[in-house]
N, C-alpha and C. Protein backbone atom coordinates (compact mmCIF):
# COMPACT_ATOMS: atom_id res chain seq x y z
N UNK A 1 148.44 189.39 295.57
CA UNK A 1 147.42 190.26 296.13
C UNK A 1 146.04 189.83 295.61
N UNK A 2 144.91 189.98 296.63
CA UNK A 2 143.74 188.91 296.17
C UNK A 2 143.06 190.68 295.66
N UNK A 3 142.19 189.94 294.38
CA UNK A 3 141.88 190.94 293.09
C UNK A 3 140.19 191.38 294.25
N UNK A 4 139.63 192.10 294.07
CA UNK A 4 138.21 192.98 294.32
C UNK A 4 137.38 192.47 292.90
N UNK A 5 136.41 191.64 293.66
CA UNK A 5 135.31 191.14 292.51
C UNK A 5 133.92 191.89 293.42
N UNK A 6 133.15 192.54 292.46
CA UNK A 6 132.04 192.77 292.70
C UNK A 6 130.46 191.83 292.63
N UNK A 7 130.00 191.03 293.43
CA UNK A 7 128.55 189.98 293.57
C UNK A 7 127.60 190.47 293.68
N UNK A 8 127.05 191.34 291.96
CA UNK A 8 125.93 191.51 291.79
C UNK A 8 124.91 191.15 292.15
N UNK A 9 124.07 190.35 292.70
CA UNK A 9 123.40 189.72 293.10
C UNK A 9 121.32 189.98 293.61
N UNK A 10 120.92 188.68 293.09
CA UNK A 10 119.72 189.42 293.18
C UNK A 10 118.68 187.35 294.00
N UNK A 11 117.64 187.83 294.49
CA UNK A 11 116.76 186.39 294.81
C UNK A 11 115.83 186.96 294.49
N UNK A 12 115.01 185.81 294.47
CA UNK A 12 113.72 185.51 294.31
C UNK A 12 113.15 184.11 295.19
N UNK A 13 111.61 184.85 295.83
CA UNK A 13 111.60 183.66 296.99
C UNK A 13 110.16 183.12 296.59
N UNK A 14 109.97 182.44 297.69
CA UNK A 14 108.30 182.39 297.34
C UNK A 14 107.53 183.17 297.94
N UNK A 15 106.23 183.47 297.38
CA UNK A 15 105.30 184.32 297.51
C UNK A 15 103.98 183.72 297.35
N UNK A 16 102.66 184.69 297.97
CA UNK A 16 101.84 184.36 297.52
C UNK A 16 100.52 185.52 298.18
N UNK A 17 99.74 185.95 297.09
CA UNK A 17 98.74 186.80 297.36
C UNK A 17 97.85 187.33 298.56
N UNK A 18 97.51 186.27 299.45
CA UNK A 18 96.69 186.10 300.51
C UNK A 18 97.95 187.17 301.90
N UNK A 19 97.64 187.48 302.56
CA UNK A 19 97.75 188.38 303.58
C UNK A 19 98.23 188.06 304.76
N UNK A 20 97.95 186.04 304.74
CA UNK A 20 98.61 185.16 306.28
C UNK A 20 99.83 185.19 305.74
N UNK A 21 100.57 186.07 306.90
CA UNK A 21 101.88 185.85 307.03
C UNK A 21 102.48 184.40 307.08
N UNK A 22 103.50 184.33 306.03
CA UNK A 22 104.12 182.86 305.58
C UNK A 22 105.59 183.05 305.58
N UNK A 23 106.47 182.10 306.12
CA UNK A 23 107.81 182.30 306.22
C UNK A 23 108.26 182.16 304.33
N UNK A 24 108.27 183.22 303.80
CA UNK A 24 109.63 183.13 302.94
C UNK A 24 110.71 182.48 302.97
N UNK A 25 111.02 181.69 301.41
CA UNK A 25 112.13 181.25 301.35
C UNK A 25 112.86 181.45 299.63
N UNK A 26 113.91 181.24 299.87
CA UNK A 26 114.81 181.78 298.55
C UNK A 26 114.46 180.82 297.50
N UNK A 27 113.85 180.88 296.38
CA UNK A 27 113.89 179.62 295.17
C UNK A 27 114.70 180.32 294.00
N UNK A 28 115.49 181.10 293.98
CA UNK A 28 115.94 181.94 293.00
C UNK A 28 117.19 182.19 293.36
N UNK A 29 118.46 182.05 292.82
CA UNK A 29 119.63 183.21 293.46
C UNK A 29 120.46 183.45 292.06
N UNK A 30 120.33 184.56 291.39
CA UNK A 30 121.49 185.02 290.23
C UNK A 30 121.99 185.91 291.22
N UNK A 31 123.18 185.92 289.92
CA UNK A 31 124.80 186.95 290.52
C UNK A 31 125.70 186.97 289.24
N UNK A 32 125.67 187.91 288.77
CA UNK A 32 126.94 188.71 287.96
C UNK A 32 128.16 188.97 288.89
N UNK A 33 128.98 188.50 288.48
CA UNK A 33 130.65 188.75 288.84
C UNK A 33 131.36 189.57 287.92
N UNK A 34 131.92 190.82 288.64
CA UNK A 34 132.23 192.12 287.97
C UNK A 34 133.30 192.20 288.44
N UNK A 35 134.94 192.11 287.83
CA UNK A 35 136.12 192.63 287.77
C UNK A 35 135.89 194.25 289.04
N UNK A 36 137.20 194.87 289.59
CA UNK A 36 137.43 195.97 290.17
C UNK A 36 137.57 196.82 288.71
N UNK A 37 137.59 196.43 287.41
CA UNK A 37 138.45 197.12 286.40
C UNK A 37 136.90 197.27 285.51
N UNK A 38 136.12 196.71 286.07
CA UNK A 38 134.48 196.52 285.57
C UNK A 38 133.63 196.09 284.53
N UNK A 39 134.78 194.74 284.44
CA UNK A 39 134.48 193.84 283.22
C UNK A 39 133.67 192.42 284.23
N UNK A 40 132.43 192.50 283.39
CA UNK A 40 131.79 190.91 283.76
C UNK A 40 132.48 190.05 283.47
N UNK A 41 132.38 189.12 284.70
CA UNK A 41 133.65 187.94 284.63
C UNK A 41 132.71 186.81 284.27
N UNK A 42 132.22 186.46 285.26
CA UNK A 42 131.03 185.28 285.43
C UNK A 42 129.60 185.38 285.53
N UNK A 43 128.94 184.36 285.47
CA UNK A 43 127.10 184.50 285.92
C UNK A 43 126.74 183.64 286.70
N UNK A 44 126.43 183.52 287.59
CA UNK A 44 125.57 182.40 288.64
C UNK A 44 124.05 182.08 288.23
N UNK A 45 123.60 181.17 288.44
CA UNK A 45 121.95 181.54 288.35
C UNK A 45 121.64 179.82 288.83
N UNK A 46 120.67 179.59 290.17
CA UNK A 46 120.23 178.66 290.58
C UNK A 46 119.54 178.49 290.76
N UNK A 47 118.23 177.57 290.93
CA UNK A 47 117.34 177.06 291.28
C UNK A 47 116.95 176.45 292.76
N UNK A 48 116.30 176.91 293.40
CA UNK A 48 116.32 176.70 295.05
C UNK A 48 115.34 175.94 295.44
N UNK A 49 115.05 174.78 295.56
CA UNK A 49 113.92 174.20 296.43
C UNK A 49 113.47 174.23 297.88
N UNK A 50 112.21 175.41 297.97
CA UNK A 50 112.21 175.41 299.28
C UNK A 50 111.81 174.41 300.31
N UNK A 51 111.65 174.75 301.13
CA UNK A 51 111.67 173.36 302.30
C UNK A 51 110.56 173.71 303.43
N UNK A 52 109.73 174.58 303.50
CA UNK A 52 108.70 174.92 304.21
C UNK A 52 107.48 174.78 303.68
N UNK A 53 107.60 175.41 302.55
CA UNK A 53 106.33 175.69 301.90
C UNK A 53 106.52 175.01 300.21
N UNK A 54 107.31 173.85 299.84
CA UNK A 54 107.83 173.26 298.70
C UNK A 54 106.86 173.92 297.61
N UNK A 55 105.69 173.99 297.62
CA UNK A 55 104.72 174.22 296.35
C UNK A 55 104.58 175.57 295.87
N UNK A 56 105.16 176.18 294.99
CA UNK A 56 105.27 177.45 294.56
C UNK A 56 103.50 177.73 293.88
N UNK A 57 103.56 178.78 295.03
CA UNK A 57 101.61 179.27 294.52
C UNK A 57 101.95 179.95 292.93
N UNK A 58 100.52 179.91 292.64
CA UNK A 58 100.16 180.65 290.98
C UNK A 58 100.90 181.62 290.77
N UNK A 59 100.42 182.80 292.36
CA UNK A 59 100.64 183.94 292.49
C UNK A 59 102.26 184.31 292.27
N UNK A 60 103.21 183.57 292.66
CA UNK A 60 104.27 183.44 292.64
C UNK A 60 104.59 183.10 291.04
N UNK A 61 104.32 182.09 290.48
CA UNK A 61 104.87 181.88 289.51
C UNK A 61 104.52 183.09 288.42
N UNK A 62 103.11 183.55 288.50
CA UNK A 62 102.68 184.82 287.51
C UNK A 62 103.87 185.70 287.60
N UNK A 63 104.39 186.10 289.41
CA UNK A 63 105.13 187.14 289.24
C UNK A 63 106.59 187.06 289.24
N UNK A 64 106.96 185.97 288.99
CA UNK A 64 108.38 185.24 288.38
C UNK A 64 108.88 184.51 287.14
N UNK A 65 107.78 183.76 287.06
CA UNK A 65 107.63 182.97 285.43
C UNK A 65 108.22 181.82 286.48
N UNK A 66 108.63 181.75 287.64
CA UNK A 66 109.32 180.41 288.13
C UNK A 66 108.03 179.55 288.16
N UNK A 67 108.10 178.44 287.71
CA UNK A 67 107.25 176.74 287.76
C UNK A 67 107.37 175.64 288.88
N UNK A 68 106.53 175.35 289.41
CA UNK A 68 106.54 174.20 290.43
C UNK A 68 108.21 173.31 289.90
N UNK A 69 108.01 172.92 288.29
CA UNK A 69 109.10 172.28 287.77
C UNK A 69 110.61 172.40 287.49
N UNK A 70 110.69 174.30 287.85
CA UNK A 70 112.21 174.97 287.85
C UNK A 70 112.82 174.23 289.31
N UNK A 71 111.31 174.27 289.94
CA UNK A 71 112.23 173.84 291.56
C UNK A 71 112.51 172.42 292.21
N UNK A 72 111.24 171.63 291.74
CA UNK A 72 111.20 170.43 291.97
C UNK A 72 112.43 169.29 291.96
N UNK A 73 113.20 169.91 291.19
CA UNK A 73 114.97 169.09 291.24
C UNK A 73 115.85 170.03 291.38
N UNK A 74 115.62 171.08 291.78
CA UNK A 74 116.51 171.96 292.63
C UNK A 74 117.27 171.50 293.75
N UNK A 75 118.38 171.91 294.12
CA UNK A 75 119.16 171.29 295.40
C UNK A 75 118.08 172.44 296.30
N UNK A 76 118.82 171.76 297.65
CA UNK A 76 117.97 172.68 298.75
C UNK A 76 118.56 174.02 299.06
N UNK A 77 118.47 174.77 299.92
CA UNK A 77 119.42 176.16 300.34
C UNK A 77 120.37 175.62 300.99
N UNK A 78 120.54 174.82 301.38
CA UNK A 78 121.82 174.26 301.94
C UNK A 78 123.09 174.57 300.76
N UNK A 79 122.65 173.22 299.83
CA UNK A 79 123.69 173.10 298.83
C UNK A 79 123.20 174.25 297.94
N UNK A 80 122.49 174.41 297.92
CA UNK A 80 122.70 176.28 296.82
C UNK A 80 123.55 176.79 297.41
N UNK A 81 123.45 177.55 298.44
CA UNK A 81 124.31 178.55 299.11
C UNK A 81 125.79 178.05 299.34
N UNK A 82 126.29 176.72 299.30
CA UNK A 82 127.60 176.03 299.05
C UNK A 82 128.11 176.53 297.55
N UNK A 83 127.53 176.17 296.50
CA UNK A 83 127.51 175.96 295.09
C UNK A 83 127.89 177.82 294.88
N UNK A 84 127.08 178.51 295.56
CA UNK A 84 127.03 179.84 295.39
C UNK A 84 128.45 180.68 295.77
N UNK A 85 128.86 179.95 297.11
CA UNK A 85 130.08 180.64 297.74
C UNK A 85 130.91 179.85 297.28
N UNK A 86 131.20 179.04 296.45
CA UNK A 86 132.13 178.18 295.54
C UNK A 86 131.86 179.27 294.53
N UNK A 87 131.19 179.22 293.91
CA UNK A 87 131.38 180.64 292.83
C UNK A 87 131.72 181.58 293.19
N UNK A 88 131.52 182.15 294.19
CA UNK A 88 132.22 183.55 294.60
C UNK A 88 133.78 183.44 294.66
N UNK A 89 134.18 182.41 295.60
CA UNK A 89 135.04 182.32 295.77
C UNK A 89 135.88 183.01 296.97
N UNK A 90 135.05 183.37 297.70
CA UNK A 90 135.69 184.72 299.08
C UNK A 90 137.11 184.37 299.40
N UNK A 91 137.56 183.49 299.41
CA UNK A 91 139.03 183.10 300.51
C UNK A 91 139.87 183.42 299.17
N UNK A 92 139.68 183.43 297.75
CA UNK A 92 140.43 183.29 296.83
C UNK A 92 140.31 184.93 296.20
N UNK A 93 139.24 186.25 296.51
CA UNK A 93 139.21 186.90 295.72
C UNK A 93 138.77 187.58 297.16
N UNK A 94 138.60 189.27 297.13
CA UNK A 94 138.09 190.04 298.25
C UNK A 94 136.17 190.22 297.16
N UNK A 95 135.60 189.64 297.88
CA UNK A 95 134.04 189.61 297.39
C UNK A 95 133.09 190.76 297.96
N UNK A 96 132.78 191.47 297.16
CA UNK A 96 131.80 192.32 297.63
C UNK A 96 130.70 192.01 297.65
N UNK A 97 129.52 191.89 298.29
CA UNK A 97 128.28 191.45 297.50
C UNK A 97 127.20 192.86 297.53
N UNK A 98 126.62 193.17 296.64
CA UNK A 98 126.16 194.32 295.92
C UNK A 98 124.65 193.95 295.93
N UNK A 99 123.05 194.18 296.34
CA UNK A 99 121.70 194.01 295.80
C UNK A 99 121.29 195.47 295.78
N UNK A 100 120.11 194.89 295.32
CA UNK A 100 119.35 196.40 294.67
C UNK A 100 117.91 196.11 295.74
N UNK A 101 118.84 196.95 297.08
CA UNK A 101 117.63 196.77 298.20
C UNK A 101 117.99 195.98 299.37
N UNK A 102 117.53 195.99 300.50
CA UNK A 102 117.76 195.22 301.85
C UNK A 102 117.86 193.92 302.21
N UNK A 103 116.37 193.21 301.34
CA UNK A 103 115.57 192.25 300.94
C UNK A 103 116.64 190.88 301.10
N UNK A 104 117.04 190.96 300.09
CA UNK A 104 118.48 190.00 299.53
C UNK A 104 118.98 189.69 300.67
N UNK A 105 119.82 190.57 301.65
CA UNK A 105 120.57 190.24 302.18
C UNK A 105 119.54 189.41 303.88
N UNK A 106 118.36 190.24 303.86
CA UNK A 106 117.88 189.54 305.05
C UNK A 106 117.59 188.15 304.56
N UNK A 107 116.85 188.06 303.51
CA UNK A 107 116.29 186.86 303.19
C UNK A 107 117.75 185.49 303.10
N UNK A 108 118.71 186.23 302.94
CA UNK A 108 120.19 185.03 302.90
C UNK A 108 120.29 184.51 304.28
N UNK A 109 119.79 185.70 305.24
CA UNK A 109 120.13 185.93 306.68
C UNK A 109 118.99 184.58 307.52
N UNK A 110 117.69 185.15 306.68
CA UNK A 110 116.39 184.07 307.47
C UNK A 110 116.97 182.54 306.72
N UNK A 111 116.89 182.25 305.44
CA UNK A 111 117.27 181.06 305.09
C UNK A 111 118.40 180.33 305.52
N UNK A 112 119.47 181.21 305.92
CA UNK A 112 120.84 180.69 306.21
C UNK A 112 120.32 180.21 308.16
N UNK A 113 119.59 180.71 308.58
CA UNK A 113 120.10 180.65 310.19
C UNK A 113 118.22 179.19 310.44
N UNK A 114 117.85 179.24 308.93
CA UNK A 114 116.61 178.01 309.09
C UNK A 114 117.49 176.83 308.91
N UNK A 115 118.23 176.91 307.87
CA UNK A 115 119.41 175.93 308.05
C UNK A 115 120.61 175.48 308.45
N UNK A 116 120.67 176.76 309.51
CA UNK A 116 121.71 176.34 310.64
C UNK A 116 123.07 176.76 310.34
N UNK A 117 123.04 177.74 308.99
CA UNK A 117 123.94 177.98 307.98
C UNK A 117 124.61 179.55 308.87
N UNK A 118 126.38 179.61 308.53
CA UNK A 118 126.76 180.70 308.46
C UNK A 118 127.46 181.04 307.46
N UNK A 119 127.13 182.66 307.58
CA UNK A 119 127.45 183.25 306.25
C UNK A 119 128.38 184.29 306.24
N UNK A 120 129.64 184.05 306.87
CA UNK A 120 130.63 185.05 306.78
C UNK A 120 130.76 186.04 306.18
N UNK A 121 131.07 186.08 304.48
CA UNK A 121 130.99 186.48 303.45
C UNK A 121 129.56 187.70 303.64
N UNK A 122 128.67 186.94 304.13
CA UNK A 122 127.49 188.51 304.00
C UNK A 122 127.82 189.91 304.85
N UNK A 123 129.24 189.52 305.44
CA UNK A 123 129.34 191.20 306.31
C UNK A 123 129.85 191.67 305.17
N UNK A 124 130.45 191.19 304.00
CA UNK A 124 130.86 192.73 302.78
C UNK A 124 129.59 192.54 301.68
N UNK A 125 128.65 193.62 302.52
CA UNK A 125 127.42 193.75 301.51
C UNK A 125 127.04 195.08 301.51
N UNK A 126 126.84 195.77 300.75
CA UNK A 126 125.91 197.18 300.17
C UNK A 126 125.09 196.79 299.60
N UNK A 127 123.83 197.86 300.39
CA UNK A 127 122.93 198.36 299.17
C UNK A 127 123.00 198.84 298.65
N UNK A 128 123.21 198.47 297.06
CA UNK A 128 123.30 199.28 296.10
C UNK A 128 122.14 200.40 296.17
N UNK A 129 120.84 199.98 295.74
CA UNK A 129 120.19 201.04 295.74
C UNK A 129 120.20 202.15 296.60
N UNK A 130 120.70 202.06 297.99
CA UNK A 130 120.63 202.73 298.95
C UNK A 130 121.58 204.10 298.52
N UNK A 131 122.99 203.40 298.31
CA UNK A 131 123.74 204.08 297.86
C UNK A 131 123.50 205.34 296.79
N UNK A 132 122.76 204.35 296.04
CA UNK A 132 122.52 205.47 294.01
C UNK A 132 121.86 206.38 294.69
N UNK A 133 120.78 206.20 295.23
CA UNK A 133 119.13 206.60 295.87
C UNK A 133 120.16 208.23 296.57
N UNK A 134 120.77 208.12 297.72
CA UNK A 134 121.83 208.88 298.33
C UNK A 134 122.69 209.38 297.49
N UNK A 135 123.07 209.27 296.40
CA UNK A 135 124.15 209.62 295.47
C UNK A 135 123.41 210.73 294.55
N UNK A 136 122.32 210.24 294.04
CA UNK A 136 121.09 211.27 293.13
C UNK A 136 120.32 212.28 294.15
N UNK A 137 120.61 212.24 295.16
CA UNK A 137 120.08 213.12 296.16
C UNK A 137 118.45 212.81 296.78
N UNK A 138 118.09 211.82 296.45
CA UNK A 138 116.84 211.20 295.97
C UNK A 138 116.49 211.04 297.97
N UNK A 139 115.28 211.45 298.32
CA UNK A 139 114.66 211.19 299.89
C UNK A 139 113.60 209.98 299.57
N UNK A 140 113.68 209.40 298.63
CA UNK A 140 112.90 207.80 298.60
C UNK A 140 114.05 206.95 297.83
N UNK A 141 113.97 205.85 298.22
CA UNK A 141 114.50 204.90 297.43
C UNK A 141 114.37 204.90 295.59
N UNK A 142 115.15 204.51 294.80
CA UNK A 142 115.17 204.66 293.77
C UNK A 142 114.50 202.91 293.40
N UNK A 143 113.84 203.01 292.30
CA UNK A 143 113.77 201.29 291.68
C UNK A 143 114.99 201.12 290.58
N UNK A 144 115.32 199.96 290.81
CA UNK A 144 116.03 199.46 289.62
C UNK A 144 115.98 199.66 288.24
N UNK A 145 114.68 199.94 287.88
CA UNK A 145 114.28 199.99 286.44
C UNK A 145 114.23 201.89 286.05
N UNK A 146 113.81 202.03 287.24
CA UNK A 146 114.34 204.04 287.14
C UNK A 146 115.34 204.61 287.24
N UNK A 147 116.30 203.73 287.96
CA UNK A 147 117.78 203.94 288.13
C UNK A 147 118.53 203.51 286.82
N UNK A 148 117.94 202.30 285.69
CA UNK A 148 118.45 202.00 284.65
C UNK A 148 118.00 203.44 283.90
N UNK A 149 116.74 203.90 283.19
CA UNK A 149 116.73 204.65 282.87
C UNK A 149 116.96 206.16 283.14
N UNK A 150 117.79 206.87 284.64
CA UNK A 150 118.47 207.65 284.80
C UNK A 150 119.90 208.13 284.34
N UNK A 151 120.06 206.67 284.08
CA UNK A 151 121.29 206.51 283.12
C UNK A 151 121.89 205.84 281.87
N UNK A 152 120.63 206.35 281.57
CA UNK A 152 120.21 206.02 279.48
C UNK A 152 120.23 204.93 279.12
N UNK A 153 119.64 203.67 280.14
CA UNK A 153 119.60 202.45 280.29
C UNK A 153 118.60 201.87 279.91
N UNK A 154 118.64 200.72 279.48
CA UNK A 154 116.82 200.30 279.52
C UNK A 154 116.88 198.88 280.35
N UNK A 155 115.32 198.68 280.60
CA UNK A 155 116.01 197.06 281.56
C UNK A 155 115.99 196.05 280.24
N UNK A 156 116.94 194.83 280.26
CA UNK A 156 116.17 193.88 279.60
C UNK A 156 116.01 192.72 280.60
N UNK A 157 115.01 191.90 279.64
CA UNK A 157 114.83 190.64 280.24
C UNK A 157 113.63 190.64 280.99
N UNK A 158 113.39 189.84 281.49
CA UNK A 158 112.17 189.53 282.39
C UNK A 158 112.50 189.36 284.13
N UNK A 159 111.03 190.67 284.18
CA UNK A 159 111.46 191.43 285.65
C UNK A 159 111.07 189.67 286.72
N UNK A 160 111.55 189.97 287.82
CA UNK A 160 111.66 189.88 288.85
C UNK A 160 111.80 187.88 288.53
N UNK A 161 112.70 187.73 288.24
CA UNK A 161 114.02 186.87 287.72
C UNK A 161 115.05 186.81 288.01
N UNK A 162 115.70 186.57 289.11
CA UNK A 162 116.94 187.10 290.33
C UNK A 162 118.08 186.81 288.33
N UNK A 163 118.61 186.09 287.83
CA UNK A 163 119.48 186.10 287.07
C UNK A 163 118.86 187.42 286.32
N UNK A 164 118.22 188.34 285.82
CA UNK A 164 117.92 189.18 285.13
C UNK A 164 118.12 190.30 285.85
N UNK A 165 117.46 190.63 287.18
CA UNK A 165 117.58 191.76 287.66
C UNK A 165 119.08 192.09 288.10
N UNK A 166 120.00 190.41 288.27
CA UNK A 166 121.43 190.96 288.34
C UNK A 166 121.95 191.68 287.27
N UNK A 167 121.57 190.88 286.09
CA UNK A 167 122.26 191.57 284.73
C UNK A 167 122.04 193.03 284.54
N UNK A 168 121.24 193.55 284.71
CA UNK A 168 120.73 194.92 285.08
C UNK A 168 121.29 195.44 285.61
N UNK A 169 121.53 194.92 286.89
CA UNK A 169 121.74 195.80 288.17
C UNK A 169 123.46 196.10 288.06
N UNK A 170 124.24 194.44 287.09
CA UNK A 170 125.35 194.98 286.78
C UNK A 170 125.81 195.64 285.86
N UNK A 171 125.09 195.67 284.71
CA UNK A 171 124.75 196.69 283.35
C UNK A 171 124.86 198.23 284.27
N UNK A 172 124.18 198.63 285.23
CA UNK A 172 124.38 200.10 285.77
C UNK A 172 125.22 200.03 286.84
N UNK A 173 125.55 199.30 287.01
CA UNK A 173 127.00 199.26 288.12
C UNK A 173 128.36 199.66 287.18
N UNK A 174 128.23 199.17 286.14
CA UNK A 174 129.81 199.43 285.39
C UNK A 174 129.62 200.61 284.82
N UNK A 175 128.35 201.85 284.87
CA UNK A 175 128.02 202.90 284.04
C UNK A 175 128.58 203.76 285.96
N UNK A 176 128.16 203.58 286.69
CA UNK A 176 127.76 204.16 287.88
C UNK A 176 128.97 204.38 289.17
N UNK A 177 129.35 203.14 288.77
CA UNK A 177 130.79 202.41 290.02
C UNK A 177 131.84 203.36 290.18
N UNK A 178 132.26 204.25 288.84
CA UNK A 178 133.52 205.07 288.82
C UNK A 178 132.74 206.47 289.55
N UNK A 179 131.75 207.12 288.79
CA UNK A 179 131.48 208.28 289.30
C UNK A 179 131.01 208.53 290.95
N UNK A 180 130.77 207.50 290.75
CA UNK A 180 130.19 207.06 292.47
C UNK A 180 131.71 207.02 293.39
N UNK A 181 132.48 206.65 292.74
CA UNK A 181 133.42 206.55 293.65
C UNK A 181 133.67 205.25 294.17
N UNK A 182 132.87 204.02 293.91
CA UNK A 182 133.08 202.57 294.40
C UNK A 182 134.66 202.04 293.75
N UNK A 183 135.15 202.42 292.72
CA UNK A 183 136.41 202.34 291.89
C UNK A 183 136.82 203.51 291.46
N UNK A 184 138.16 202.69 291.15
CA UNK A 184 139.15 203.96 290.50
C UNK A 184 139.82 203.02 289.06
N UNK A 185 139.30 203.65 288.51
CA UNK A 185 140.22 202.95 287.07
C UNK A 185 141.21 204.23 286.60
């Protein structure tokens, strides 16, 4: 019987200050891998070289800490997103994939269909936040870092760092998952 792994998961794309709309692309992808029993199994964390806009602005790097040089020998989204669903493992495990927000999953959606890419695996996806946000009774979205401290959490690490905001996001998933009802232990 194939086991229920939970794909924490979080990106980070490029950005940049100015207001002309610019196609986004993924240079970031962490993912915590969480047991059904809600033990961290694994960690993902890659480096993405984009392919539109290759030069990661200031603005971007201020609000990532990511460097022209994290990406510059990065594989492309092609082979990330290979490397990525080799870690998951979908045909070998039932994969959930879990973000904190919409974002994630469109941005897999725009990058995957620029490269001609399909992504099976993205029909088992929740928003997490959507969920908590609905669960706390909450009529706005909840943030990640208020949802850690709703539940005597603190964040660590450095924000908006797709490998960090997973660790987080799975740090309150294994506090959250049972009462919520996502598991039964």
């Amino acid at each position: 019987m194939k086991e229920r792994h939970f794909i924490i998961y979080d990106l980070e794309a490029t950005c940049w200050r100015s207001r002309a709309p610019k196609r986004v692309e993924v240079i970031e992808i962490g993912a915590v891998k969480v047991h059904e029993s809600l033990e961290i199994i694994d960690e993902f964390c890659l480096f993405v070289r984009p392919t539109l806009h290759p030069e990661i602005s200031s603005f971007c790097t201020k609000l990532t800490s990511i460097t022209q040089a994290d990406i510059d020998d990065a594989p492309p989204f092609d082979e990330a997103i290979e490397a990525f669903e080799d870690w998951m493992s979908p045909k070998e495990n039932h994969a959930v994939l879990m973000s904190w927000g919409e974002f994630d999953k469109r941005q897999l959606l725009s990058d995957s269909a620029l490269h001609g890419i399909e992504l099976p695996w993205l029909r088992y996806h929740a928003c997490l936040q959507h969920h908590y946000s609905k669960w706390k009774g909450s009529k706005n979205q909840i943030g990640l870092k208020t949802a850690l401290e709703l539940e005597g959490l603190n964040y660590t690490g450095t924000q908006h760092r797709a490998i960090e905001d997973a660790r987080n996001m799975a740090r309150l998933f294994q506090v959250i998952a049972q009462p919520m009802e996502i598991v039964e232990l």
